[in-house]
PDB file of N, CA and C in Angstrom:
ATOM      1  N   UNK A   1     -95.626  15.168 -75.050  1.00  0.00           N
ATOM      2  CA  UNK A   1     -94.796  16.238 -75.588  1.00  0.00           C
ATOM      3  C   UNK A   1     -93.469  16.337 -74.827  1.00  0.00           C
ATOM      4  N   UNK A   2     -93.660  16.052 -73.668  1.00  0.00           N
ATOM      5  CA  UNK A   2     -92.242  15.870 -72.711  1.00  0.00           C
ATOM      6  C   UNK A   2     -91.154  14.993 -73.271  1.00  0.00           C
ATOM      7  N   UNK A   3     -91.639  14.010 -73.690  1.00  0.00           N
ATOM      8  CA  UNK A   3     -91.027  12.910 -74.068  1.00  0.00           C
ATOM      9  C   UNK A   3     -90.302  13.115 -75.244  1.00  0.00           C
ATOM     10  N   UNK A   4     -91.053  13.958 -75.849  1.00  0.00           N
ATOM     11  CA  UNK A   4     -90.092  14.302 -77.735  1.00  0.00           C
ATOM     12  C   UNK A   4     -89.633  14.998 -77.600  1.00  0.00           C
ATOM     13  N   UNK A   5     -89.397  16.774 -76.393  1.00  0.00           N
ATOM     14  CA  UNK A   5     -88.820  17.104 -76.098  1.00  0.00           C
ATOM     15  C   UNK A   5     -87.320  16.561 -75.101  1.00  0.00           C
ATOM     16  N   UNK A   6     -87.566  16.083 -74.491  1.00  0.00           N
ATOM     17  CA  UNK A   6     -86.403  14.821 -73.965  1.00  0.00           C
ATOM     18  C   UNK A   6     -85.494  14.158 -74.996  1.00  0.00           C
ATOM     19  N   UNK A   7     -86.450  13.551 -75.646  1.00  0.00           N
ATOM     20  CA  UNK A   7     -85.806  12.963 -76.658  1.00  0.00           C
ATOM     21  C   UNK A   7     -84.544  12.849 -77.789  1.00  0.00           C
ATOM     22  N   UNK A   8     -85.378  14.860 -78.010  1.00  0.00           N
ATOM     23  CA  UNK A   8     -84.485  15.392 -79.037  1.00  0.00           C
ATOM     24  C   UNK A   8     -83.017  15.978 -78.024  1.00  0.00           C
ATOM     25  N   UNK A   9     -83.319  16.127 -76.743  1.00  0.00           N
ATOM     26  CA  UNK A   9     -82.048  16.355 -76.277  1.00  0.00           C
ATOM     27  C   UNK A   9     -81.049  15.374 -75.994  1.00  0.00           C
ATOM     28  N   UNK A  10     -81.878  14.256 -75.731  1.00  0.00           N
ATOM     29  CA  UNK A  10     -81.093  13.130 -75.128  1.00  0.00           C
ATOM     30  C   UNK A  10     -80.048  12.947 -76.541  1.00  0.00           C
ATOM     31  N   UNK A  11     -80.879  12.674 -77.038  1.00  0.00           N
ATOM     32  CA  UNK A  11     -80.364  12.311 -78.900  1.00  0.00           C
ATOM     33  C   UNK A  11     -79.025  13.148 -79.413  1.00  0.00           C
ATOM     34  N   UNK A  12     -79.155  14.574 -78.842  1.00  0.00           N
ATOM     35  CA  UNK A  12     -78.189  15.671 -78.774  1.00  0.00           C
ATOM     36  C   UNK A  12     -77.146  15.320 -78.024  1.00  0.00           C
ATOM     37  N   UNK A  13     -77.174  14.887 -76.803  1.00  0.00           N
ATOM     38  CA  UNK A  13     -75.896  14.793 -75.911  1.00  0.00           C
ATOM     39  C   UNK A  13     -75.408  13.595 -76.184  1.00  0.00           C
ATOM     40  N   UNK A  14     -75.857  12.537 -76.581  1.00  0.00           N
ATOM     41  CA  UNK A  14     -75.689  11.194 -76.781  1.00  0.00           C
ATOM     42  C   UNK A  14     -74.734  11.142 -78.294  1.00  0.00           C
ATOM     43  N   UNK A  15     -74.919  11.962 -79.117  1.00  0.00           N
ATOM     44  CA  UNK A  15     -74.144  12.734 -80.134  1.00  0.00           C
ATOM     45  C   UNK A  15     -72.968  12.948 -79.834  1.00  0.00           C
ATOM     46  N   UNK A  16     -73.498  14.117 -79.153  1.00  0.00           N
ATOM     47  CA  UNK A  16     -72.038  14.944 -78.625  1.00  0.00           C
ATOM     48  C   UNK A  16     -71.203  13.990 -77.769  1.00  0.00           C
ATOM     49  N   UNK A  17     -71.337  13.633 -76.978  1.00  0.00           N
ATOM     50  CA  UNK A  17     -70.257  12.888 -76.237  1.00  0.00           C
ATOM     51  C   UNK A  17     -70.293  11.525 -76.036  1.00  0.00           C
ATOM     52  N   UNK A  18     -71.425  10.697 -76.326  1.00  0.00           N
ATOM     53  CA  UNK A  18     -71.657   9.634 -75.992  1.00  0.00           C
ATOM     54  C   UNK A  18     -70.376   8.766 -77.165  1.00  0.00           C
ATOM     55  N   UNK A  19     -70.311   7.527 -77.312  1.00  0.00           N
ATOM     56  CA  UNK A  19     -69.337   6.470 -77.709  1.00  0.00           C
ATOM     57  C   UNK A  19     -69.902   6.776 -79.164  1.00  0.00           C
ATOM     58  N   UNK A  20     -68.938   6.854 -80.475  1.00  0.00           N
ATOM     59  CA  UNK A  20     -69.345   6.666 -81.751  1.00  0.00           C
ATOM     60  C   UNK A  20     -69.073   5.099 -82.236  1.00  0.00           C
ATOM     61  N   UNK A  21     -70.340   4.879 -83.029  1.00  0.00           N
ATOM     62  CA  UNK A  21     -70.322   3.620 -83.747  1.00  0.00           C
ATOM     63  C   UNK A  21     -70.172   3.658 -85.377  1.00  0.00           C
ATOM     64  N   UNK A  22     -69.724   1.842 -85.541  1.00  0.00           N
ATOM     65  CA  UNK A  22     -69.524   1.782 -87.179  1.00  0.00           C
ATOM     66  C   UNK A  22     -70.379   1.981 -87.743  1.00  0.00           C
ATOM     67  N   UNK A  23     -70.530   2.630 -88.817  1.00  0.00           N
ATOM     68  CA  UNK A  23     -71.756   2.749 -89.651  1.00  0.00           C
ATOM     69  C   UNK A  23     -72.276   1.415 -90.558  1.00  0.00           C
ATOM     70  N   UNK A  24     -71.638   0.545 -90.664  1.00  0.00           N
ATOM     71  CA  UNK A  24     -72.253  -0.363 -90.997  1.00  0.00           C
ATOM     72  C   UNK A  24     -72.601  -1.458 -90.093  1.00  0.00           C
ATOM     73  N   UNK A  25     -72.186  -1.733 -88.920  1.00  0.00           N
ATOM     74  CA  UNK A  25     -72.871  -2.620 -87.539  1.00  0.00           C
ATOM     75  C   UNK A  25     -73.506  -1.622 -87.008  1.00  0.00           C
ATOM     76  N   UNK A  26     -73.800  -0.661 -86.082  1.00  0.00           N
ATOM     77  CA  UNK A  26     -74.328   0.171 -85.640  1.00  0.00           C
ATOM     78  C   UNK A  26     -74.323  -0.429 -84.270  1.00  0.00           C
ATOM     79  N   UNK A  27     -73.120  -1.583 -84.130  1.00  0.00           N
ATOM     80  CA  UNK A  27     -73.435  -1.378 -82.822  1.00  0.00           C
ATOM     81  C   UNK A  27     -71.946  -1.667 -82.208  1.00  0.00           C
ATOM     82  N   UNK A  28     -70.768  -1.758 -83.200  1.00  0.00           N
ATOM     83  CA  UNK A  28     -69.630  -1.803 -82.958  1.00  0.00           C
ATOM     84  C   UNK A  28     -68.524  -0.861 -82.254  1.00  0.00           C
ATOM     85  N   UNK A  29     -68.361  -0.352 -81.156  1.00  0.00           N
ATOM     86  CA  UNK A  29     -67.606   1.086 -80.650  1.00  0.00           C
ATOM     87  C   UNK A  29     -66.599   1.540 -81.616  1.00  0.00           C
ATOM     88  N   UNK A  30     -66.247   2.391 -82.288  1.00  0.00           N
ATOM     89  CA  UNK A  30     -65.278   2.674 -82.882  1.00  0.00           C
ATOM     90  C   UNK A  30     -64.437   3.962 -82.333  1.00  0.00           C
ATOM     91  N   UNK A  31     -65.145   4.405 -81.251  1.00  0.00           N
ATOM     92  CA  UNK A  31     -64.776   5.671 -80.656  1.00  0.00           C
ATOM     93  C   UNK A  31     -65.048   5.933 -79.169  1.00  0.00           C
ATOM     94  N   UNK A  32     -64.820   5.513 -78.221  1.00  0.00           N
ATOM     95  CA  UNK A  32     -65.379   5.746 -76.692  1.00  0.00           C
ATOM     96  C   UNK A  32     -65.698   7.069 -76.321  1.00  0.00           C
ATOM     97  N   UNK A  33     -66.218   7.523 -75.512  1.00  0.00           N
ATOM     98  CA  UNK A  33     -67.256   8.636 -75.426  1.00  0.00           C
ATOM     99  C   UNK A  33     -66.704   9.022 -74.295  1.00  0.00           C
ATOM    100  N   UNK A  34     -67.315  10.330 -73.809  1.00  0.00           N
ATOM    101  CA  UNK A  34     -67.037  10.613 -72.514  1.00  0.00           C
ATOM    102  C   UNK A  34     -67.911  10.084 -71.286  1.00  0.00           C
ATOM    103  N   UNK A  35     -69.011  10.066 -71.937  1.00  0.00           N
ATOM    104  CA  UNK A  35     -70.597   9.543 -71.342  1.00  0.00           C
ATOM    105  C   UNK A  35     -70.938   8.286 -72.516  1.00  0.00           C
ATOM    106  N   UNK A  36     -71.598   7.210 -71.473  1.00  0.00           N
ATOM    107  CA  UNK A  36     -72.346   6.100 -71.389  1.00  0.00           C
ATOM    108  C   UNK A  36     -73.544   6.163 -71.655  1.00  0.00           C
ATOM    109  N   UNK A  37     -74.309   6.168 -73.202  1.00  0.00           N
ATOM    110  CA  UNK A  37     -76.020   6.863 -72.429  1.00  0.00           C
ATOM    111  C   UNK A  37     -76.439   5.124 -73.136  1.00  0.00           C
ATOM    112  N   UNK A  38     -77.423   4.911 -72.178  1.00  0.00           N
ATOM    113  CA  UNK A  38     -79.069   3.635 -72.530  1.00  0.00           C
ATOM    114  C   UNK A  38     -79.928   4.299 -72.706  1.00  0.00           C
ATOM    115  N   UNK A  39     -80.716   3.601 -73.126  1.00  0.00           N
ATOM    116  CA  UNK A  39     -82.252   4.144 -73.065  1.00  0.00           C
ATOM    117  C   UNK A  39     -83.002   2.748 -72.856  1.00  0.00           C
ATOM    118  N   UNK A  40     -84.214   2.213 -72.607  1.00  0.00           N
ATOM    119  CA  UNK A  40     -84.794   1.425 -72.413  1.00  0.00           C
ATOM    120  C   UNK A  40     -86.259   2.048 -72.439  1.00  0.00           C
ATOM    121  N   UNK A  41     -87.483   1.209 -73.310  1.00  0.00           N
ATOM    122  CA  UNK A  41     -88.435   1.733 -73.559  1.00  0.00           C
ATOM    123  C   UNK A  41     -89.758   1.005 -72.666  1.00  0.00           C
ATOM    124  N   UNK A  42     -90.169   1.759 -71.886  1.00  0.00           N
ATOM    125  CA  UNK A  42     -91.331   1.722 -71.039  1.00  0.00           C
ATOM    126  C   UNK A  42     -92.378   0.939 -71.680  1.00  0.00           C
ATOM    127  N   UNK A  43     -92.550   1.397 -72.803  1.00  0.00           N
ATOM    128  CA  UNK A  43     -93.827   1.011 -73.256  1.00  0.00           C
ATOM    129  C   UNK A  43     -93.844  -0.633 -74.208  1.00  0.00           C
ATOM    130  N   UNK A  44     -92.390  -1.157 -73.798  1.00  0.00           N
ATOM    131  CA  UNK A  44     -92.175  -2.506 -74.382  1.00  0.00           C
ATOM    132  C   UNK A  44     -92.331  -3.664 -73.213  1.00  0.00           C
ATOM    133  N   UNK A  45     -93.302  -4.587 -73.003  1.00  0.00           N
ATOM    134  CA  UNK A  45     -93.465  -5.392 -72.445  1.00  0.00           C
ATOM    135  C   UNK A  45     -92.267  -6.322 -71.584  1.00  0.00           C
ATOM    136  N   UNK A  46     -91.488  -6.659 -72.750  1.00  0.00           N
ATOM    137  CA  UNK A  46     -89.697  -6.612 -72.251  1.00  0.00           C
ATOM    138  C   UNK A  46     -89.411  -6.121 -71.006  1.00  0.00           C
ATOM    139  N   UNK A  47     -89.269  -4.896 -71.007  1.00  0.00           N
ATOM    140  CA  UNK A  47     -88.868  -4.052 -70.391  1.00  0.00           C
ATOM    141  C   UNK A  47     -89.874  -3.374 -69.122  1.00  0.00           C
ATOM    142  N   UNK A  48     -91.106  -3.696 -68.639  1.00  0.00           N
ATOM    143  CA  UNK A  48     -91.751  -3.398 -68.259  1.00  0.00           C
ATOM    144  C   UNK A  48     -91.612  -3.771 -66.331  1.00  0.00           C
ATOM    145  N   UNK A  49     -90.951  -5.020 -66.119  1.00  0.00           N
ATOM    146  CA  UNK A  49     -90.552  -5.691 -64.923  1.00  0.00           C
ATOM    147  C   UNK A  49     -89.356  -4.450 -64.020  1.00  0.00           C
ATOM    148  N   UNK A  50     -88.360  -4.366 -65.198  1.00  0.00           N
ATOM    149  CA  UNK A  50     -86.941  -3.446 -65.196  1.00  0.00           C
ATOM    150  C   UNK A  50     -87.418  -2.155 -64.390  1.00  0.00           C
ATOM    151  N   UNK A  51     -88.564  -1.781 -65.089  1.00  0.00           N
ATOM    152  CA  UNK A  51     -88.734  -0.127 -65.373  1.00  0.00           C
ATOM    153  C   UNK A  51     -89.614  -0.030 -63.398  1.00  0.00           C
ATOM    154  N   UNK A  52     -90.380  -0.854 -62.991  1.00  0.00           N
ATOM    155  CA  UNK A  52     -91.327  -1.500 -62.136  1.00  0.00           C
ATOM    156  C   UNK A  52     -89.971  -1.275 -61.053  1.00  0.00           C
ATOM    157  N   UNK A  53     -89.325  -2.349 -61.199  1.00  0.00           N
ATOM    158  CA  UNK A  53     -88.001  -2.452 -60.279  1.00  0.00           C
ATOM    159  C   UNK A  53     -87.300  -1.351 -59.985  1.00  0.00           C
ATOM    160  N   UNK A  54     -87.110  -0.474 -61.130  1.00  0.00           N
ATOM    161  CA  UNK A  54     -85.588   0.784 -60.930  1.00  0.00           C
ATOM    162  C   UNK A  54     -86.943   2.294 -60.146  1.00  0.00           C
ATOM    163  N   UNK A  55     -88.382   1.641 -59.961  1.00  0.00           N
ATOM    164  CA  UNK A  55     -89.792   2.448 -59.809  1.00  0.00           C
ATOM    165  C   UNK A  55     -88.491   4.120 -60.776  1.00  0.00           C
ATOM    166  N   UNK A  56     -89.174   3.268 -61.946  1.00  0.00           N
ATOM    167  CA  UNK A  56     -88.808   4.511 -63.158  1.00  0.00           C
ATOM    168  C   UNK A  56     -90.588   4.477 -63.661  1.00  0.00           C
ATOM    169  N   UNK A  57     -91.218   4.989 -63.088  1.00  0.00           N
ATOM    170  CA  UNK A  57     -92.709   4.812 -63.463  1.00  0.00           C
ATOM    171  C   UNK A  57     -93.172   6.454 -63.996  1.00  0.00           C
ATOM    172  N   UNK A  58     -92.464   7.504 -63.921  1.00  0.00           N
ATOM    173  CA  UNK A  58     -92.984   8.806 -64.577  1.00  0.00           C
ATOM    174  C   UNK A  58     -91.698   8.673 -65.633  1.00  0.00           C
ATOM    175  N   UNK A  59     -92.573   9.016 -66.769  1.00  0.00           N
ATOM    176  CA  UNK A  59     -91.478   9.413 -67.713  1.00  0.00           C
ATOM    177  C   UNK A  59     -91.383  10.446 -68.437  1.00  0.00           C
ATOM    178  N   UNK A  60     -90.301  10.877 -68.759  1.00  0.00           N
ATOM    179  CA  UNK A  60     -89.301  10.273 -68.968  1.00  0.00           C
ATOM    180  C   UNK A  60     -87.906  10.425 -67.885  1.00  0.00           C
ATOM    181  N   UNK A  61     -87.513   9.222 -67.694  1.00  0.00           N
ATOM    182  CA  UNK A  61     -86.637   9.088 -65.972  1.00  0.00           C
ATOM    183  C   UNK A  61     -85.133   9.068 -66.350  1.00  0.00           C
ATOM    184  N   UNK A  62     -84.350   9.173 -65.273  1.00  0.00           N
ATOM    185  CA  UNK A  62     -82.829   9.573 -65.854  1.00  0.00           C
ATOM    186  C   UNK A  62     -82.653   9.049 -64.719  1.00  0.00           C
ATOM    187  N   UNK A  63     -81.217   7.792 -64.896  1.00  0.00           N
ATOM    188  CA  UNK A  63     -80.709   7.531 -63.734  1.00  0.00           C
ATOM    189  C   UNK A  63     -78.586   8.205 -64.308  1.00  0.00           C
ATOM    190  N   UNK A  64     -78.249   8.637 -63.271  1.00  0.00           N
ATOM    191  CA  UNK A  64     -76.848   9.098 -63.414  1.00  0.00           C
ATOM    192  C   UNK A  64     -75.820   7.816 -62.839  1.00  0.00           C
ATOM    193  N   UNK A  65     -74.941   7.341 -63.305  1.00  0.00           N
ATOM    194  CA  UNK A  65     -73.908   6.697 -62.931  1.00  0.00           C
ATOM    195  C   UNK A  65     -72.916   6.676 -63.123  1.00  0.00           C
ATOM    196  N   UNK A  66     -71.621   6.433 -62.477  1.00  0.00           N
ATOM    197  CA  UNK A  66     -70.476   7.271 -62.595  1.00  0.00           C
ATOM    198  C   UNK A  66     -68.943   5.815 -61.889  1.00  0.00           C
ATOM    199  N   UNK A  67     -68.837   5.073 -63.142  1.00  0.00           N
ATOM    200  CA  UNK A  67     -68.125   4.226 -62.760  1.00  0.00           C
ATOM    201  C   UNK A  67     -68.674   3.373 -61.901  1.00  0.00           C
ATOM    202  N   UNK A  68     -67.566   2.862 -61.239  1.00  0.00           N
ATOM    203  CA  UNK A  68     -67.021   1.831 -59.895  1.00  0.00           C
ATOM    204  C   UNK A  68     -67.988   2.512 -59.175  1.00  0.00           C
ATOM    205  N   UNK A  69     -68.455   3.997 -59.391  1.00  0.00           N
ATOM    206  CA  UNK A  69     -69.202   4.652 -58.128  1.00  0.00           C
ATOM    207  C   UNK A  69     -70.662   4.183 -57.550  1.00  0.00           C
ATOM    208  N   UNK A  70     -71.209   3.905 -59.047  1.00  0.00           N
ATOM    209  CA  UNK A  70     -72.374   3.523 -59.153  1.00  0.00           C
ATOM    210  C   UNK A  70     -73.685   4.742 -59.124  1.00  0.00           C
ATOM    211  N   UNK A  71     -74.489   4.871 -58.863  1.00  0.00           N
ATOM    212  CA  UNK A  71     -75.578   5.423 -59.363  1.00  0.00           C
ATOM    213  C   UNK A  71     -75.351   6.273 -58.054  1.00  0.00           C
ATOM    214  N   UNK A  72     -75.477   7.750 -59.206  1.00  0.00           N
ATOM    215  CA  UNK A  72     -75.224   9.052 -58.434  1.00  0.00           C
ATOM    216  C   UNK A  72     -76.691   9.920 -58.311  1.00  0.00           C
ATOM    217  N   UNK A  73     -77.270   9.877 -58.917  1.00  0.00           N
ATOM    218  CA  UNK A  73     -78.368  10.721 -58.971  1.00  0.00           C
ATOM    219  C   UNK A  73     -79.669   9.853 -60.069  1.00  0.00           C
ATOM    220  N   UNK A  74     -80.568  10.109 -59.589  1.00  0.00           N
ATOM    221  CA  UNK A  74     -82.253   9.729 -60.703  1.00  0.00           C
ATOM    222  C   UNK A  74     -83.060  10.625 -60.263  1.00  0.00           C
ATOM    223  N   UNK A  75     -84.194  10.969 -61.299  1.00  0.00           N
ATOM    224  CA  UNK A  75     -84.915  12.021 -61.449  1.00  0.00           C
ATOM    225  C   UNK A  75     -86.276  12.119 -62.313  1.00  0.00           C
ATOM    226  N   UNK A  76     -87.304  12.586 -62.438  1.00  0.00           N
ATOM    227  CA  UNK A  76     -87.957  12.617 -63.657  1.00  0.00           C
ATOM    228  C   UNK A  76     -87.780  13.729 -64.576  1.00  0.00           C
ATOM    229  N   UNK A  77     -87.295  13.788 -65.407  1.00  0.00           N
ATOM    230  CA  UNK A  77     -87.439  15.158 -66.473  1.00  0.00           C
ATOM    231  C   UNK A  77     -89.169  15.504 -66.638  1.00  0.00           C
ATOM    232  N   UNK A  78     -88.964  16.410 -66.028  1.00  0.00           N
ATOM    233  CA  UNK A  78     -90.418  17.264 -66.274  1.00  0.00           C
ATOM    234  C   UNK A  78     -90.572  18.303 -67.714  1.00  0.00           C
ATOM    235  N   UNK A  79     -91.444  19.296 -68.049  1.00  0.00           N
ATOM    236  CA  UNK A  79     -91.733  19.958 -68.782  1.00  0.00           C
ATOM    237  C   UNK A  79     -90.524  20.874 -68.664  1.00  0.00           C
TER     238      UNK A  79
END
């Protein structure tokens, strides 16, 4: 339940400020954002080494990064 709650926010801010795309590539920038958001899914084998490595092992995990600065803050979103 954490997770769909997360979700629907992430989905919200990623809206609001994140980079807009073409509607017909869906993956073309047509608009730069203020914020950068990824997501990467835990539960994909792919991705399972990554998640092990960044020890993003409670989910759902948030890492913050901020330019040239590099990674400012990580966390688990709880309830």
């Amino acid at each position: 339940k954490t997770c769909q709650v997360f979700d629907l926010r992430y989905r919200k801010l990623a809206s609001q400020l994140g980079d807009k795309y073409d509607a017909k590539t869906g993956t073309e920038i047509t608009q730069k954002g203020r914020v950068r958001f990824a997501e990467m899914r835990f539960d994909d084998p792919n991705n399972e080494e990554m998640c092990k490595l960044l020890n993003a092992t409670l989910l759902p995990y948030v890492f913050i990064y901020k330019g040239s600065k590099g990674k400012q803050r990580e966390f688990q979103c709880g309830p």
